[in-house]
PDB file of N, CA and C in Angstrom:
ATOM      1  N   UNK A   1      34.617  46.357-108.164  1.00  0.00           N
ATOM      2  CA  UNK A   1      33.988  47.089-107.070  1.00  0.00           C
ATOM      3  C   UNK A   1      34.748  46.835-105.780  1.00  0.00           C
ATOM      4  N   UNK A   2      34.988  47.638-105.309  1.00  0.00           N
ATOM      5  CA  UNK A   2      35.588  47.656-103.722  1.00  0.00           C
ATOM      6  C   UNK A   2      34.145  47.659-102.577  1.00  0.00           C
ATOM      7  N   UNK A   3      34.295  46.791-101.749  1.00  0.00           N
ATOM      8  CA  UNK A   3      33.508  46.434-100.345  1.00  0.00           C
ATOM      9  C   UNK A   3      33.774  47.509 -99.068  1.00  0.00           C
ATOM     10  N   UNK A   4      33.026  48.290 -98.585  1.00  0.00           N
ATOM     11  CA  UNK A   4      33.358  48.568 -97.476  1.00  0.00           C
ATOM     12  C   UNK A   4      33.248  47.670 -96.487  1.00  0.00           C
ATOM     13  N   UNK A   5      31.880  46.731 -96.161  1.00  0.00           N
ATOM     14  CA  UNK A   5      32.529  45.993 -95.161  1.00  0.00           C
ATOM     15  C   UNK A   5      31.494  44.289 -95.888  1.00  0.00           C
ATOM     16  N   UNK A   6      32.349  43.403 -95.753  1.00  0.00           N
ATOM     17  CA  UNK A   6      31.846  41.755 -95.634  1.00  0.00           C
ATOM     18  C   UNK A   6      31.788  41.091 -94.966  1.00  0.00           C
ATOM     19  N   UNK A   7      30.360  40.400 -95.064  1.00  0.00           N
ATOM     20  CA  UNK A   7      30.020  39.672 -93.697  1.00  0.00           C
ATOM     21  C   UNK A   7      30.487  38.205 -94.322  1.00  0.00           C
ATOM     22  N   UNK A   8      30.366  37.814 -93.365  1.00  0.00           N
ATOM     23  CA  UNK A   8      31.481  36.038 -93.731  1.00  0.00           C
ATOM     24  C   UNK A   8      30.792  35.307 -92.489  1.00  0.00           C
ATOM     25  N   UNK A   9      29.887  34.317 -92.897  1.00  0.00           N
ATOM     26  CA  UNK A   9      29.542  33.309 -92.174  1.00  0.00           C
ATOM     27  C   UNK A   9      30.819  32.299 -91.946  1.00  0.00           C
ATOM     28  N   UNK A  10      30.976  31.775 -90.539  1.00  0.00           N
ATOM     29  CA  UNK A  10      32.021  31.150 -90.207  1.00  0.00           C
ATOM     30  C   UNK A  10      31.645  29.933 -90.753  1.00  0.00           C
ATOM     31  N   UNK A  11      31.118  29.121 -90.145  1.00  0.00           N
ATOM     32  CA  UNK A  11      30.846  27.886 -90.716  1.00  0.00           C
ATOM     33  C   UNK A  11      29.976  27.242 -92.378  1.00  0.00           C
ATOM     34  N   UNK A  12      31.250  27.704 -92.515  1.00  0.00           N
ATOM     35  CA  UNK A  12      31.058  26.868 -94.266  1.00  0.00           C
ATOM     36  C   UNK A  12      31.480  25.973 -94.789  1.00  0.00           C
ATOM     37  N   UNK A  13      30.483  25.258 -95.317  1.00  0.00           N
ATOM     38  CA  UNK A  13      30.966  23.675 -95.667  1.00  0.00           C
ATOM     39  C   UNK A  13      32.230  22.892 -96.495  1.00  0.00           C
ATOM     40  N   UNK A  14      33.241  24.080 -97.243  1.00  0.00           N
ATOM     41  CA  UNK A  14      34.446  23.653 -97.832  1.00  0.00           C
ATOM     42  C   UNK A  14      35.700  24.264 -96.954  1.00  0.00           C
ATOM     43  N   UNK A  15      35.191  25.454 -96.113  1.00  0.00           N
ATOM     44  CA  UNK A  15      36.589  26.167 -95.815  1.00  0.00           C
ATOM     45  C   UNK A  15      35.637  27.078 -94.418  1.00  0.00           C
ATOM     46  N   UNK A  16      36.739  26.956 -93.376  1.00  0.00           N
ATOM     47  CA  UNK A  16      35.722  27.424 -92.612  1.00  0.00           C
ATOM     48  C   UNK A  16      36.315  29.335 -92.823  1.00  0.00           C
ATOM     49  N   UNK A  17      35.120  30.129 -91.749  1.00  0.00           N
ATOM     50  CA  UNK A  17      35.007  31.591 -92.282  1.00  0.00           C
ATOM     51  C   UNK A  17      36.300  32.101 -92.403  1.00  0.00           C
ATOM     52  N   UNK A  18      37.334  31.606 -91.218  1.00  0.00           N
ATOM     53  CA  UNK A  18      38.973  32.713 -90.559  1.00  0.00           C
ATOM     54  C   UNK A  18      39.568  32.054 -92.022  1.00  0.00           C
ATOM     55  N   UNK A  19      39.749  30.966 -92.666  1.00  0.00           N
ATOM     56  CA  UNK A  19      40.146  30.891 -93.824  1.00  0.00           C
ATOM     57  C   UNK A  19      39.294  31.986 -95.071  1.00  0.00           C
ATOM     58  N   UNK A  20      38.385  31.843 -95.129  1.00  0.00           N
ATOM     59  CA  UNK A  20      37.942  32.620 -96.175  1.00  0.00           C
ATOM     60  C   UNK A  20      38.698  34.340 -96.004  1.00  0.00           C
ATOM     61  N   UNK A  21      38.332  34.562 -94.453  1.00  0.00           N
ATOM     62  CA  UNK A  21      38.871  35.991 -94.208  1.00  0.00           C
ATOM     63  C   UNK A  21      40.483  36.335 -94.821  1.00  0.00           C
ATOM     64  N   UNK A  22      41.117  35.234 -94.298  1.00  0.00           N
ATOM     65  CA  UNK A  22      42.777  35.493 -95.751  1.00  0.00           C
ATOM     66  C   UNK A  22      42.575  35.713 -96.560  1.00  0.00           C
ATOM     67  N   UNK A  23      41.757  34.987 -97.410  1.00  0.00           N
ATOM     68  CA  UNK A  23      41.680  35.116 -98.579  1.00  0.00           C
ATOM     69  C   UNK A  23      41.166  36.218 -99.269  1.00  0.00           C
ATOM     70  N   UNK A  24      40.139  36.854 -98.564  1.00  0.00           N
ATOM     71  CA  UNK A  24      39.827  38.325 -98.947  1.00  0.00           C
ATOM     72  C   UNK A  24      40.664  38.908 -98.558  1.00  0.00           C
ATOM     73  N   UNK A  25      40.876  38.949 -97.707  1.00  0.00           N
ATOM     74  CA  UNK A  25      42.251  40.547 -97.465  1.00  0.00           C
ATOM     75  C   UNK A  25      42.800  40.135 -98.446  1.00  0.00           C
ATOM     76  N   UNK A  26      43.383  39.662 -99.549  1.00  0.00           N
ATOM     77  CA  UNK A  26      44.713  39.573-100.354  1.00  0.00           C
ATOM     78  C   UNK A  26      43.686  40.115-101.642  1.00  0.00           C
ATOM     79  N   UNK A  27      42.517  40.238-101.780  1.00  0.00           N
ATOM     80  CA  UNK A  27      41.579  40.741-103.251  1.00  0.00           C
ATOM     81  C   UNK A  27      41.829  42.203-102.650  1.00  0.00           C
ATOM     82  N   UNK A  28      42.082  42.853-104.121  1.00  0.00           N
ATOM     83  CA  UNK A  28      41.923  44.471-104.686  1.00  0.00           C
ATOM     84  C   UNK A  28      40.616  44.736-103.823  1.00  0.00           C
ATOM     85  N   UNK A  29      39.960  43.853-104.063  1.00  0.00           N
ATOM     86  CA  UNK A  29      38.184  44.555-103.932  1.00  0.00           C
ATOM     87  C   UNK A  29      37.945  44.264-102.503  1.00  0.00           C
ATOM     88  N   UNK A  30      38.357  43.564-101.700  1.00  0.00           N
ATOM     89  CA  UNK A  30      38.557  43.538-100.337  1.00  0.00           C
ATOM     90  C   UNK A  30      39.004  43.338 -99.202  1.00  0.00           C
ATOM     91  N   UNK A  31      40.876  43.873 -99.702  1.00  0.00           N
ATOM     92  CA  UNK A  31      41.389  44.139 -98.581  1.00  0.00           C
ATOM     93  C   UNK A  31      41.205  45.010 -97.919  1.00  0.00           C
ATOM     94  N   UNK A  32      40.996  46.197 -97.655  1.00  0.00           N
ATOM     95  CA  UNK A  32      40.347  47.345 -96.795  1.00  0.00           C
ATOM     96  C   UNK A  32      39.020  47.134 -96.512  1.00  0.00           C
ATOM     97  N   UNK A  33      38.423  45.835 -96.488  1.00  0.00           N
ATOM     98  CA  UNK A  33      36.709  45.768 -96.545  1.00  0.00           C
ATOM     99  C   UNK A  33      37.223  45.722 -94.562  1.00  0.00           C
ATOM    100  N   UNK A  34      36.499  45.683 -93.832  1.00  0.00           N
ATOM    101  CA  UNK A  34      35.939  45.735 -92.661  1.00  0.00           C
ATOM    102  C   UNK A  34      35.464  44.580 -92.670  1.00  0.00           C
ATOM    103  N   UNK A  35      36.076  42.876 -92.031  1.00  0.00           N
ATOM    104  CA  UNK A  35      35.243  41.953 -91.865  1.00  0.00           C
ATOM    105  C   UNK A  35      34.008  41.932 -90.884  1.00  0.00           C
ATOM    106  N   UNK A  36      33.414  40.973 -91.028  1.00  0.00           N
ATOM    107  CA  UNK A  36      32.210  41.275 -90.012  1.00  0.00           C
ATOM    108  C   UNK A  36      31.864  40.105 -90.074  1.00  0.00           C
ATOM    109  N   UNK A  37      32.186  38.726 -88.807  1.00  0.00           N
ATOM    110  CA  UNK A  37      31.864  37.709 -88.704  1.00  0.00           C
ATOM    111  C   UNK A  37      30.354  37.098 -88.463  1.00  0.00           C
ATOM    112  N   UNK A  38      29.825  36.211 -89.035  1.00  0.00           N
ATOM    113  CA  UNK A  38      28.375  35.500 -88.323  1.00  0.00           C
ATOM    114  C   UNK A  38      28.537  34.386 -88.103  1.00  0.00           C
ATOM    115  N   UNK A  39      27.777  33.874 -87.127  1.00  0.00           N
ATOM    116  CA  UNK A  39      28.667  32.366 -86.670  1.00  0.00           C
ATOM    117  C   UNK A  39      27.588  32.205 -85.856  1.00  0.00           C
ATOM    118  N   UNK A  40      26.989  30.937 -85.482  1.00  0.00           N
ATOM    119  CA  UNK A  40      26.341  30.179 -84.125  1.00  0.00           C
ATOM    120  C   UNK A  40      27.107  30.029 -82.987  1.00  0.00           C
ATOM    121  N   UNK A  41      28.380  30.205 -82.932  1.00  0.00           N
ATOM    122  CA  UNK A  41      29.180  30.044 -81.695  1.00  0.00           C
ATOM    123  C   UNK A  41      29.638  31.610 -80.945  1.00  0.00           C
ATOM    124  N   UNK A  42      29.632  32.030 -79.918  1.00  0.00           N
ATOM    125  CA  UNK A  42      29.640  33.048 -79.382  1.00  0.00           C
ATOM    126  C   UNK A  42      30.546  33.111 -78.210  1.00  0.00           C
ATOM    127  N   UNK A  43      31.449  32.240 -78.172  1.00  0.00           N
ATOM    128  CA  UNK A  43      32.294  32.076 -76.657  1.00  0.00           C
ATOM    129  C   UNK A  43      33.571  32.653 -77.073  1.00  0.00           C
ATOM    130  N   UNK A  44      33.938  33.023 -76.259  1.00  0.00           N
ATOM    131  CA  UNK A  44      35.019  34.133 -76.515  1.00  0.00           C
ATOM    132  C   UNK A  44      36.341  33.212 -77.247  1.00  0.00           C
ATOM    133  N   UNK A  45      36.707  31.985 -77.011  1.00  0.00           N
ATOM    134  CA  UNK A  45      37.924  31.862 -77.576  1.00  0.00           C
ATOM    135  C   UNK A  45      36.933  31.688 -79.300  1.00  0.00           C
ATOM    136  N   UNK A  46      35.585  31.818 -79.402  1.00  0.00           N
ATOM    137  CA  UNK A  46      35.025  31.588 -81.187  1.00  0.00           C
ATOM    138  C   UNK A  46      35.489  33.550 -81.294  1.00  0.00           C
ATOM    139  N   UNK A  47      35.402  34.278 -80.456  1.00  0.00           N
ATOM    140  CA  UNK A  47      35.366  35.342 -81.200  1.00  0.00           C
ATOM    141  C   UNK A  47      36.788  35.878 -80.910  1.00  0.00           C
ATOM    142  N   UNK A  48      37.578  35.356 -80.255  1.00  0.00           N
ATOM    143  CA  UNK A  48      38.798  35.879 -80.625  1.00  0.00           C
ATOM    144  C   UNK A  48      39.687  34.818 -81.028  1.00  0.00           C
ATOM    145  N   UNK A  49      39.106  33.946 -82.058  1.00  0.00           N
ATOM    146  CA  UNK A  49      39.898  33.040 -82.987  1.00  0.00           C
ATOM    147  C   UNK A  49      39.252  34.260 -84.345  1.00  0.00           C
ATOM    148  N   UNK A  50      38.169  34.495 -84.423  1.00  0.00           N
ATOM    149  CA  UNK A  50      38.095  36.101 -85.305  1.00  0.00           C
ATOM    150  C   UNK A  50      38.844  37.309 -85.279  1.00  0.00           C
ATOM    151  N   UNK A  51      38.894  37.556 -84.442  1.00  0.00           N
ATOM    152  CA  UNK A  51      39.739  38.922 -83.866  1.00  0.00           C
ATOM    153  C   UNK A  51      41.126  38.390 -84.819  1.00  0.00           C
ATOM    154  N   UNK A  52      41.428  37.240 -84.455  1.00  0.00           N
ATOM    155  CA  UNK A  52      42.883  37.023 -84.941  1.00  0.00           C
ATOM    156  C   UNK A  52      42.977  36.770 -86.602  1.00  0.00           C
ATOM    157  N   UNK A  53      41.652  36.527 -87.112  1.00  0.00           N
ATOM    158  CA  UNK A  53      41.699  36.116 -88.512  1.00  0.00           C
ATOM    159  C   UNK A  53      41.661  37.184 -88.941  1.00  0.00           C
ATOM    160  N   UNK A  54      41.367  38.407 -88.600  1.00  0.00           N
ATOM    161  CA  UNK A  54      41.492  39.483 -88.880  1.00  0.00           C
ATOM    162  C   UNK A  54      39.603  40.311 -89.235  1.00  0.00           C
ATOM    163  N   UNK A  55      38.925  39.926 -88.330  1.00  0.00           N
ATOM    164  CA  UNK A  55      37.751  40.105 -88.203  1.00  0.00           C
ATOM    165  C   UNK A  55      37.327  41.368 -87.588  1.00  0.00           C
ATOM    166  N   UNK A  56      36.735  42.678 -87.929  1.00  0.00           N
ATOM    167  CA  UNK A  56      36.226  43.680 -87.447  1.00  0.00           C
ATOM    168  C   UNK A  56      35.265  43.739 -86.076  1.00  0.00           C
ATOM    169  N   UNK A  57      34.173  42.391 -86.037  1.00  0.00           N
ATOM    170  CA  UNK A  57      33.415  42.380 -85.301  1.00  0.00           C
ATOM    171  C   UNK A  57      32.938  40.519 -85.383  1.00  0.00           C
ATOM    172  N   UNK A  58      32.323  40.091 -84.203  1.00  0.00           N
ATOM    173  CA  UNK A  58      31.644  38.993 -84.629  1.00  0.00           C
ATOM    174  C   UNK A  58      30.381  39.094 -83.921  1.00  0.00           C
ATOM    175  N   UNK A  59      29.271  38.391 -85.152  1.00  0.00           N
ATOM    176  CA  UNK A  59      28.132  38.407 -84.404  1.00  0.00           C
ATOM    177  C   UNK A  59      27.343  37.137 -84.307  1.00  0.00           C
ATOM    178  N   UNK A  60      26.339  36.564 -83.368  1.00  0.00           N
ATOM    179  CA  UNK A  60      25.975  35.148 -82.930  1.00  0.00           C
ATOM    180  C   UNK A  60      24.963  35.284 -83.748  1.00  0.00           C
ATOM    181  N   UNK A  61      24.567  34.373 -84.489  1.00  0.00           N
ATOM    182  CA  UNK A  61      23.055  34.283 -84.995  1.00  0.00           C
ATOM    183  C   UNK A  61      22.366  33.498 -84.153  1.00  0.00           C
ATOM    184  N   UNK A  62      21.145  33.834 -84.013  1.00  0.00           N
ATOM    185  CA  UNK A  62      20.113  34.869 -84.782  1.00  0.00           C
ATOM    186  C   UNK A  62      20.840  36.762 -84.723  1.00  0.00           C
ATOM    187  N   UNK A  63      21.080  37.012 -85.608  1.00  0.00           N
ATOM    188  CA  UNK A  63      21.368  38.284 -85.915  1.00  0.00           C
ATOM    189  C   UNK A  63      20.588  39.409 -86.218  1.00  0.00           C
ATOM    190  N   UNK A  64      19.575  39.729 -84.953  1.00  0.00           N
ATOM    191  CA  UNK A  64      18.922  40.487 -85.229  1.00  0.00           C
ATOM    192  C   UNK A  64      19.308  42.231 -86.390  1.00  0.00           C
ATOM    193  N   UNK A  65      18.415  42.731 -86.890  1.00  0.00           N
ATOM    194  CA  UNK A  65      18.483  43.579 -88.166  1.00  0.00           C
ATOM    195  C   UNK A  65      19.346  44.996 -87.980  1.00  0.00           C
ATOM    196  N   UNK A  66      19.043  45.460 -86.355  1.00  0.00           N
ATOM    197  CA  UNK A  66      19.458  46.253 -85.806  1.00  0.00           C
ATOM    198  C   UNK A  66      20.716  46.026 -85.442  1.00  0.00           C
ATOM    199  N   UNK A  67      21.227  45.281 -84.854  1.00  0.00           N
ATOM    200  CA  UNK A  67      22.237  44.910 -84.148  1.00  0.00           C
ATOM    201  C   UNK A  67      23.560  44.412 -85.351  1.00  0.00           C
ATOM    202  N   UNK A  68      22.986  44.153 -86.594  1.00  0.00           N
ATOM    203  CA  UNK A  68      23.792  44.223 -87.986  1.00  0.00           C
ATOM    204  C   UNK A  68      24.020  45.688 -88.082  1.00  0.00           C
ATOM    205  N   UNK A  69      22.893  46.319 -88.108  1.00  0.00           N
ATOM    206  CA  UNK A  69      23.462  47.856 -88.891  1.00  0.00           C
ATOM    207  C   UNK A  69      24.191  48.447 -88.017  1.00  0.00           C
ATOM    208  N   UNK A  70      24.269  48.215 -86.548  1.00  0.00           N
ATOM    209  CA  UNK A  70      24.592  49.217 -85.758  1.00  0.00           C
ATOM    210  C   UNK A  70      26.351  48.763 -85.361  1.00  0.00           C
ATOM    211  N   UNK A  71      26.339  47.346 -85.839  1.00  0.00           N
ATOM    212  CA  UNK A  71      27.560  46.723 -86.521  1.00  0.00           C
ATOM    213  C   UNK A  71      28.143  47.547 -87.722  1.00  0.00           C
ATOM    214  N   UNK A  72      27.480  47.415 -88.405  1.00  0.00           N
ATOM    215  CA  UNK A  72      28.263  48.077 -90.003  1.00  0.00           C
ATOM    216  C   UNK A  72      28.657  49.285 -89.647  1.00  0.00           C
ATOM    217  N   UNK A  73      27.848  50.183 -88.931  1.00  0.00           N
ATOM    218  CA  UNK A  73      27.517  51.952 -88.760  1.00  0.00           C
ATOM    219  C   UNK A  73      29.105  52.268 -88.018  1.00  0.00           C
ATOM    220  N   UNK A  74      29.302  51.021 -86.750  1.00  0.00           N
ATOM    221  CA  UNK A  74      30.533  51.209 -86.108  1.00  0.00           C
ATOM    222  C   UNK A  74      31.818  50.696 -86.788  1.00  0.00           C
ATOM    223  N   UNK A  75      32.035  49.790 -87.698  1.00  0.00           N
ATOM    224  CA  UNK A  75      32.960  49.378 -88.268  1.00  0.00           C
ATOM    225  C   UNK A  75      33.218  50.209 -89.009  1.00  0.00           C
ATOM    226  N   UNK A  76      32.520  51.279 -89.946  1.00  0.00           N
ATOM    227  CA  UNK A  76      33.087  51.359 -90.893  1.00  0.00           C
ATOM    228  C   UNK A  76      33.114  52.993 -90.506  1.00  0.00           C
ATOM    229  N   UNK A  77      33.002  53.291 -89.132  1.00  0.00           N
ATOM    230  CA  UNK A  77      32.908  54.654 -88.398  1.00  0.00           C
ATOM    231  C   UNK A  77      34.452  54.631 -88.144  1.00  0.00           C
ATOM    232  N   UNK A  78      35.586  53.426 -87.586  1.00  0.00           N
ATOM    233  CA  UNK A  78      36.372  53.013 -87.352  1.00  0.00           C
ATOM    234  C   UNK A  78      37.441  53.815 -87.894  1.00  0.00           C
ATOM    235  N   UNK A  79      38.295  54.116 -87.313  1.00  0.00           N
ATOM    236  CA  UNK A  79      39.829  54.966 -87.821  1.00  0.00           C
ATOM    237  C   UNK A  79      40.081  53.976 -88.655  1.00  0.00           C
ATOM    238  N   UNK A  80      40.528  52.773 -88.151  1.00  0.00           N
ATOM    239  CA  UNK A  80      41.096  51.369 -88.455  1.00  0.00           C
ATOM    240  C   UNK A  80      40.027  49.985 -88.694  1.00  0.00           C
ATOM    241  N   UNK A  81      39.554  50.033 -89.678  1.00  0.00           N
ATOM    242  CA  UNK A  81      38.413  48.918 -89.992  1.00  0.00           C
ATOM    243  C   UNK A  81      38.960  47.351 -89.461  1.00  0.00           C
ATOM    244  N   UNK A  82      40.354  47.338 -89.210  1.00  0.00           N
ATOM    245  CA  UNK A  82      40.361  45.698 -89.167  1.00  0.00           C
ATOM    246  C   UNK A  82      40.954  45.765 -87.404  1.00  0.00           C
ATOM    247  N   UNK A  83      40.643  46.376 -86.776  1.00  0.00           N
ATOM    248  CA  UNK A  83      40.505  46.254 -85.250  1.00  0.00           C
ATOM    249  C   UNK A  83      39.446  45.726 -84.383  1.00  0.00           C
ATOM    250  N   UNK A  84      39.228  44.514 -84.813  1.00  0.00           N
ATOM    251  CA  UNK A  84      38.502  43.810 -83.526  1.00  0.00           C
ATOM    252  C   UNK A  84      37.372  44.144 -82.490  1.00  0.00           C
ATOM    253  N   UNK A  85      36.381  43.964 -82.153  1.00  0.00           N
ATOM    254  CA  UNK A  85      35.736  44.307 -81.193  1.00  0.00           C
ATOM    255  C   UNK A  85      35.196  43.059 -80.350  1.00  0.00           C
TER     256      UNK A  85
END
Protein backbone atom coordinates (compact mmCIF):
# COMPACT_ATOMS: atom_id res chain seq x y z
CA UNK A 1 0.00 0.00 0.00
CA UNK A 2 1.25 3.46 -0.75
CA UNK A 3 0.57 6.42 2.08
CA UNK A 4 -0.54 9.66 1.03
CA UNK A 5 0.48 11.36 3.98
CA UNK A 6 2.35 10.00 7.63
CA UNK A 7 2.25 11.39 10.71
CA UNK A 8 5.55 10.68 12.71
CA UNK A 9 5.70 11.56 16.29
CA UNK A 10 9.13 13.15 16.91
CA UNK A 11 10.03 11.93 20.08
CA UNK A 12 10.49 8.26 20.08
CA UNK A 13 12.15 6.23 22.38
CA UNK A 14 14.79 4.26 19.95
CA UNK A 15 15.24 6.84 17.10
CA UNK A 16 14.08 10.19 17.22
CA UNK A 17 11.11 11.34 14.42
CA UNK A 18 13.81 13.42 11.54
CA UNK A 19 15.54 9.90 11.67
CA UNK A 20 12.55 7.86 11.15
CA UNK A 21 11.51 10.52 8.33
CA UNK A 22 14.83 9.07 6.14
CA UNK A 23 13.92 6.18 6.54
CA UNK A 24 10.52 6.40 5.03
CA UNK A 25 11.32 8.41 2.14
CA UNK A 26 13.63 5.49 0.91
CA UNK A 27 10.16 2.76 1.28
CA UNK A 28 8.15 2.13 -2.13
CA UNK A 29 5.14 2.73 0.13
CA UNK A 30 6.34 6.05 1.40
CA UNK A 31 8.44 8.01 -0.40
CA UNK A 32 5.88 10.37 -1.97
CA UNK A 33 3.88 10.14 1.45
CA UNK A 34 3.61 13.90 2.66
CA UNK A 35 5.31 13.87 6.20
CA UNK A 36 3.41 15.42 8.87
CA UNK A 37 5.32 15.95 12.13
CA UNK A 38 3.81 15.72 15.98
CA UNK A 39 6.01 16.71 18.60
CA UNK A 40 5.62 18.65 22.17
CA UNK A 41 8.21 21.12 21.07
CA UNK A 42 7.03 24.02 18.87
CA UNK A 43 9.98 26.60 18.60
CA UNK A 44 11.00 27.28 15.41
CA UNK A 45 14.58 25.90 15.30
CA UNK A 46 12.08 22.19 16.53
CA UNK A 47 10.17 22.96 13.37
CA UNK A 48 12.69 23.77 11.04
CA UNK A 49 15.03 20.93 12.18
CA UNK A 50 11.59 19.21 10.39
CA UNK A 51 11.40 21.27 7.48
CA UNK A 52 14.96 19.96 6.92
CA UNK A 53 14.22 16.23 7.65
CA UNK A 54 12.06 16.55 5.05
CA UNK A 55 8.73 17.18 6.88
CA UNK A 56 5.49 18.59 5.11
CA UNK A 57 4.15 20.30 8.19
CA UNK A 58 4.74 20.19 12.02
CA UNK A 59 2.26 20.14 14.58
CA UNK A 60 2.54 20.82 18.69
CA UNK A 61 0.50 18.50 20.69
CA UNK A 62 -2.20 18.71 22.00
CA UNK A 63 -3.27 18.35 18.36
CA UNK A 64 -6.47 19.37 18.18
CA UNK A 65 -8.87 17.11 15.45
CA UNK A 66 -9.44 20.00 13.22
CA UNK A 67 -6.26 21.47 12.96
CA UNK A 68 -4.94 17.64 11.86
CA UNK A 69 -7.39 17.49 9.02
CA UNK A 70 -7.00 20.88 7.88
CA UNK A 71 -3.22 19.75 7.96
CA UNK A 72 -3.73 16.65 5.82
CA UNK A 73 -6.48 18.62 3.45
CA UNK A 74 -3.38 21.19 2.77
CA UNK A 75 -0.54 18.81 2.38
CA UNK A 76 -1.82 16.66 0.24
CA UNK A 77 -3.66 19.76 -1.77
CA UNK A 78 0.19 20.60 -2.31
CA UNK A 79 1.81 20.68 -5.97
CA UNK A 80 4.87 19.38 -4.00
CA UNK A 81 3.99 17.26 -0.79
CA UNK A 82 7.51 17.49 0.77
CA UNK A 83 7.64 21.45 0.99
CA UNK A 84 7.59 22.55 4.42
CA UNK A 85 5.26 24.81 6.09
Amino acid sequence: ARFEVTRVDIGLPDMSGHVLAGALKRLPCCGASALVAVSGYGQEQDRRMSREAGFAAHLVKPVPADALLDTIARVTAAPNVHTAA
